[in-house]
N, C-alpha and C. Protein backbone atom coordinates (compact mmCIF):
# COMPACT_ATOMS: atom_id res chain seq x y z
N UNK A 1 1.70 2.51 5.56
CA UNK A 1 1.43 1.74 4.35
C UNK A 1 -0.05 1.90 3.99
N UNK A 2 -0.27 2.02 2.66
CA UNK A 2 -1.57 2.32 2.41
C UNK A 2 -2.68 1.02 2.08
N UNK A 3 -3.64 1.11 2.04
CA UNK A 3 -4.57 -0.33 1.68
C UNK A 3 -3.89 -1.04 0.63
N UNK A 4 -3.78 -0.03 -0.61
CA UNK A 4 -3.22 -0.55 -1.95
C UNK A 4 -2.02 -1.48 -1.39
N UNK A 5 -1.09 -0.93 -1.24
CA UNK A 5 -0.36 -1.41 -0.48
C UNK A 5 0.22 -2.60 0.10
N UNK A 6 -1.17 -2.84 1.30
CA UNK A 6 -1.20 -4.33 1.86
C UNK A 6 -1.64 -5.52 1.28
N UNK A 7 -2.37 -4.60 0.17
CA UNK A 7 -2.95 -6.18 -0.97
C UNK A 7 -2.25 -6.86 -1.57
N UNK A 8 -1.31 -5.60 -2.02
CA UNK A 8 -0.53 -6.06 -3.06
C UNK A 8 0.52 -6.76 -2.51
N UNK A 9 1.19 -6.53 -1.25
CA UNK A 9 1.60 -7.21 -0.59
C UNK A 9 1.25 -8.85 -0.13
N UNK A 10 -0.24 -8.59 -0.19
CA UNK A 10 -0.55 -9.86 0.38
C UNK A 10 -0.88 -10.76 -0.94
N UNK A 11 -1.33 -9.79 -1.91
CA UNK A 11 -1.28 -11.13 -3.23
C UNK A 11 0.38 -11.40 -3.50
N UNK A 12 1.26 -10.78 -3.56
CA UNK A 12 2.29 -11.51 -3.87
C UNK A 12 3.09 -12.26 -2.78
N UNK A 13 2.45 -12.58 -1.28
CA UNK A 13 2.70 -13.42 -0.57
C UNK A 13 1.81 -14.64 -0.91
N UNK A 14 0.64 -14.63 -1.49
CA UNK A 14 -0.19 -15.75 -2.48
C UNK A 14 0.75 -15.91 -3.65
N UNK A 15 0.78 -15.19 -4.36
CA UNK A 15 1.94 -15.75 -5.30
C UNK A 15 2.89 -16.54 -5.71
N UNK A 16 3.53 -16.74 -4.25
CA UNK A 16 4.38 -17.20 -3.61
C UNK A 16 4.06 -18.83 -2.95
N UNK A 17 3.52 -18.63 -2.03
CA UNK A 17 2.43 -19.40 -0.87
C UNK A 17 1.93 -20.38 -1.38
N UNK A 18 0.61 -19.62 -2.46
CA UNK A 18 -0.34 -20.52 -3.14
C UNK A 18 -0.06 -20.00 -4.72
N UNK A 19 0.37 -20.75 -5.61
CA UNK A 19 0.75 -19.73 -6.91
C UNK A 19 -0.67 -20.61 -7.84
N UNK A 20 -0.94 -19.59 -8.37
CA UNK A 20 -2.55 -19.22 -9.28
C UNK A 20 -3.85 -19.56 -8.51
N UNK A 21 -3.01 -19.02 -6.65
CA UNK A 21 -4.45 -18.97 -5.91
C UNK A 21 -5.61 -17.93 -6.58
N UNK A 22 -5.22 -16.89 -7.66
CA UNK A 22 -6.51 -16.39 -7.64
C UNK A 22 -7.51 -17.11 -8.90
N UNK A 23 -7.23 -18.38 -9.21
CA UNK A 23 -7.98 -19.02 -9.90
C UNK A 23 -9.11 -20.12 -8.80
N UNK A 24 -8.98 -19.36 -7.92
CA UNK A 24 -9.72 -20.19 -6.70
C UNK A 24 -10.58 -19.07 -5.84
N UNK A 25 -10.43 -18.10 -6.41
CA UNK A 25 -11.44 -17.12 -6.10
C UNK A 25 -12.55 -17.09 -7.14
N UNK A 26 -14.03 -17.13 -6.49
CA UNK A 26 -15.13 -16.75 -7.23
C UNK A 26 -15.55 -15.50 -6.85
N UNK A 27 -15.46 -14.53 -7.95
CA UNK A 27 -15.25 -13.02 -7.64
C UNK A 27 -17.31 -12.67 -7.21
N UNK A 28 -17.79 -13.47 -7.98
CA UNK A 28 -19.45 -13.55 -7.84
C UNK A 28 -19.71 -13.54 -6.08
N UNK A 29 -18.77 -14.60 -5.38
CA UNK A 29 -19.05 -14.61 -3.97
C UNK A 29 -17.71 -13.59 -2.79
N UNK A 30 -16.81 -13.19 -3.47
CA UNK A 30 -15.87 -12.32 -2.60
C UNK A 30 -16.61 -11.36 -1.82
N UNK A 31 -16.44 -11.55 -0.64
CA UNK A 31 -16.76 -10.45 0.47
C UNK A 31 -15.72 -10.18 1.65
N UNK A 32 -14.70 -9.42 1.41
CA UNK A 32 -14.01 -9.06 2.35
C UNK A 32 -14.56 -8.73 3.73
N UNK A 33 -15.35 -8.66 4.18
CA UNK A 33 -16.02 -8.49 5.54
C UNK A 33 -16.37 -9.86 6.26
N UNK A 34 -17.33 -11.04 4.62
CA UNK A 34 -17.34 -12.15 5.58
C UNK A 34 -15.88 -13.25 5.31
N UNK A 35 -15.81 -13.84 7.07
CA UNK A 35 -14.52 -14.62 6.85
C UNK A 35 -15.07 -16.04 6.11
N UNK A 36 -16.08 -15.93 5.51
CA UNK A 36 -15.71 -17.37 4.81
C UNK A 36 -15.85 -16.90 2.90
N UNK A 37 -16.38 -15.94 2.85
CA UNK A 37 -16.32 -15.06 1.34
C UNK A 37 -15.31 -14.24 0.98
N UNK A 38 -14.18 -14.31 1.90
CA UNK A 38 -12.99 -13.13 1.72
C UNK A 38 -11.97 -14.04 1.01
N UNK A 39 -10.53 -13.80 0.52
CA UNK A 39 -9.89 -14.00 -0.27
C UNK A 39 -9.30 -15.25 0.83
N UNK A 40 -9.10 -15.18 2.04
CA UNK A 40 -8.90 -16.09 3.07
C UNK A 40 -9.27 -16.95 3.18
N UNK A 41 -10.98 -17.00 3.26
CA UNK A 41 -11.91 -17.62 3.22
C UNK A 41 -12.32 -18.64 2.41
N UNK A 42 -12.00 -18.10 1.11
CA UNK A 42 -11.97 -19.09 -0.26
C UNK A 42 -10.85 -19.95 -0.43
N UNK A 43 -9.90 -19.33 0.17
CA UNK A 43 -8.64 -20.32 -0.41
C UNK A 43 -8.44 -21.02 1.13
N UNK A 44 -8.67 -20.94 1.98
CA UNK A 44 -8.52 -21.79 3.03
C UNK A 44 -9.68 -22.41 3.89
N UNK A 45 -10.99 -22.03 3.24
CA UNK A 45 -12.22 -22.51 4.11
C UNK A 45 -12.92 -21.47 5.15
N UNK A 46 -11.69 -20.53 5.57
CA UNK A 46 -12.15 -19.66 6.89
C UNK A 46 -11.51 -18.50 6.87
N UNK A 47 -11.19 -17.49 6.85
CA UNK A 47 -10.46 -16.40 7.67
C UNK A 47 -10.36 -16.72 8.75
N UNK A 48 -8.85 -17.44 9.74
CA UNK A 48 -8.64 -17.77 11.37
C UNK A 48 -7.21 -18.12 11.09
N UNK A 49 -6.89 -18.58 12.45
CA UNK A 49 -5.51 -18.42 12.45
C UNK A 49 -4.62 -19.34 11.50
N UNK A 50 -5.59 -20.47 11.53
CA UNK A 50 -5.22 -21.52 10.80
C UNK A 50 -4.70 -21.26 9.21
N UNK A 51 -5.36 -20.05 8.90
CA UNK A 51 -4.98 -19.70 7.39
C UNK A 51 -3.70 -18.98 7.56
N UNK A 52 -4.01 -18.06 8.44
CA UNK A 52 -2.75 -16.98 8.65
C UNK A 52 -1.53 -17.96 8.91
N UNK A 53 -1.51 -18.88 9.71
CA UNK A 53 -0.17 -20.10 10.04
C UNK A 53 0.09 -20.54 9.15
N UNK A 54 -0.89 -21.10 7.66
CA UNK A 54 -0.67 -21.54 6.56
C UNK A 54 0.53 -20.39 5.84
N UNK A 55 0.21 -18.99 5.98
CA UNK A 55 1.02 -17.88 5.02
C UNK A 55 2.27 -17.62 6.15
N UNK A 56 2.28 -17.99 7.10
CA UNK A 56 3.59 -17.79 7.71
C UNK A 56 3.25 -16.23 8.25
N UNK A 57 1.95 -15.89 8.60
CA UNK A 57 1.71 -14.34 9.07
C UNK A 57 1.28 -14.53 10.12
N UNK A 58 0.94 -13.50 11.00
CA UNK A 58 0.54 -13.44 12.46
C UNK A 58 -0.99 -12.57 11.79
N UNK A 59 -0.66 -11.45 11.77
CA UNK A 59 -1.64 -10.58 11.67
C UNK A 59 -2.11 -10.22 10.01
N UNK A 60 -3.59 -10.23 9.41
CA UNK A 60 -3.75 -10.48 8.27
C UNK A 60 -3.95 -8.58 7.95
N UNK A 61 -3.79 -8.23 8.41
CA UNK A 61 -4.03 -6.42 7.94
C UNK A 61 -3.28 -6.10 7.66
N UNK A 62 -2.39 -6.63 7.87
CA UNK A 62 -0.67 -6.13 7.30
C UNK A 62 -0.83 -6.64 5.84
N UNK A 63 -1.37 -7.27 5.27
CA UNK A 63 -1.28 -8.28 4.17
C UNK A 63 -2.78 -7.74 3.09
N UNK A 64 -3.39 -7.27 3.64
CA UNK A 64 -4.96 -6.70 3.10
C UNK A 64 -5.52 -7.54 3.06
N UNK A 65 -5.83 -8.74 3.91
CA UNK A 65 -6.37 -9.70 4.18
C UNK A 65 -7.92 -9.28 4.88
N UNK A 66 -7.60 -7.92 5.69
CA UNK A 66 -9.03 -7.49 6.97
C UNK A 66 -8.33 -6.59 7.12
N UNK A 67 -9.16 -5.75 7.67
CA UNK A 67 -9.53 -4.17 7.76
C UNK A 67 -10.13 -3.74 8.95
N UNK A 68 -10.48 -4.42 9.81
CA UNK A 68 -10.78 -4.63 10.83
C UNK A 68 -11.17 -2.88 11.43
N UNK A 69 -9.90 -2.37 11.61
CA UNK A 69 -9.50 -1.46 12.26
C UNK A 69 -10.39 -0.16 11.43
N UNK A 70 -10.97 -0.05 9.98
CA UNK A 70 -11.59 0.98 9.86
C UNK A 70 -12.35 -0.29 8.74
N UNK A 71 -13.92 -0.20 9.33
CA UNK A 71 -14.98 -1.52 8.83
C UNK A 71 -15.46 -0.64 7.35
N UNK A 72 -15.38 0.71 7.36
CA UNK A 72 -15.54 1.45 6.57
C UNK A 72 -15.14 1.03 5.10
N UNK A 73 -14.09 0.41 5.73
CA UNK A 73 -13.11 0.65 4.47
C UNK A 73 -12.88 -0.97 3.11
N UNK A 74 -14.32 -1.46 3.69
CA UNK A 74 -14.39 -2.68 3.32
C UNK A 74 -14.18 -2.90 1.62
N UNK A 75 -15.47 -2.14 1.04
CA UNK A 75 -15.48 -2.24 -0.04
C UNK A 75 -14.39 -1.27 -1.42
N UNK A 76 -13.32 -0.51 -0.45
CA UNK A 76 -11.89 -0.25 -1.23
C UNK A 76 -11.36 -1.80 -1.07
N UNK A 77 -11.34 -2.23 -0.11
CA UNK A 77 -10.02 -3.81 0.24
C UNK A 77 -10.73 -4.51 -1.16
N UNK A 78 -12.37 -4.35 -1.11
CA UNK A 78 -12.57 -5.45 -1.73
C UNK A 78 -12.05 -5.27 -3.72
N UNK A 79 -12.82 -3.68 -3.78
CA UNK A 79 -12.25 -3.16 -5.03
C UNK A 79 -10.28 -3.31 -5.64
N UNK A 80 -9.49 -3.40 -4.29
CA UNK A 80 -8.15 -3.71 -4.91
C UNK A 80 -7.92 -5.06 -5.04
N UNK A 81 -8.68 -6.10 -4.22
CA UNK A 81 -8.80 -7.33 -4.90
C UNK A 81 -9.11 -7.97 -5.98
N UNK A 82 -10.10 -7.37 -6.53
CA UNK A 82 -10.60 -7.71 -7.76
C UNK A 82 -9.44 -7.15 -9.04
N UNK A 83 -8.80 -6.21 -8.33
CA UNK A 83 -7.56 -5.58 -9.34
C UNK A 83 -7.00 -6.71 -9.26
N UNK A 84 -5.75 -6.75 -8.27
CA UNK A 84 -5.49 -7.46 -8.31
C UNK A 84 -5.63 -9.24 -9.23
N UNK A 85 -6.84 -9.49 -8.83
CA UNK A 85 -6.73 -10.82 -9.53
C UNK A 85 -7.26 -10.75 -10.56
N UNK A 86 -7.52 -9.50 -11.32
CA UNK A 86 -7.98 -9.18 -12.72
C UNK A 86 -6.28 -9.56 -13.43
N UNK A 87 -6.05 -8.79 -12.98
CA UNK A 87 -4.26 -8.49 -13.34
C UNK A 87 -3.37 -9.71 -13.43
N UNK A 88 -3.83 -10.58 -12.32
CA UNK A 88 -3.18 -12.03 -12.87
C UNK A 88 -3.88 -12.56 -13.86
N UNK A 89 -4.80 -12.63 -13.92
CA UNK A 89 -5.51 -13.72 -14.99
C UNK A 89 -5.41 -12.99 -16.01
N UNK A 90 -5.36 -11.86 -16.37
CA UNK A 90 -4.94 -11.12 -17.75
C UNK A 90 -3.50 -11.54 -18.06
N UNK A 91 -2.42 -11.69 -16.92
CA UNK A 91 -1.34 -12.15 -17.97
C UNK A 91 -0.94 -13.79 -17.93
N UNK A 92 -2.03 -14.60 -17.99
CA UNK A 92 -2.04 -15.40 -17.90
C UNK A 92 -2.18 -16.03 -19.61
């Protein structure tokens, strides 16, 4: 599965979860790297397990939540987020 992929996955498990969570993102402070500026972070206080138990997930990389596994790859996660919640609030 590709990055694109897991976002999109994981915004429409927000969708779902938290519906017009991305009106609770401030795109000015999004930082997918830190856990309290990431899409996690904002809508639950933290990136930890406690959020992940909130979405009914174990592991947040499956979801494009963290990237963990290639740190590289931070600022693509962060660039399909901002798609992402461009894309809701446009058909809003």
């Amino acid at each position: 599965m590709t990055i694109a992929e897991r976002v999109t996955k994981g915004a429409e498990l927000l969708d779902v979860k938290r519906p017009r969570w991305f009106l609770e993102i401030d795109l000015g402070l999004l930082n997918m790297a830190n856990s309290e500026k990431c899409i996690l972070g904002q809508l639950y206080d933290y990136y930890d397990d406690v959020a992940l138990y909130e979405l009914g997930i174990i592991w947040g990389g499956e979801y494009g939540f963290d990237i963990c596994i290639f740190p590289d790859e931070y600022s693509t996660l962060h660039t399909l987020w901002i798609k992402e919640i461009t894309k809701r609030k446009a058909a809003l």
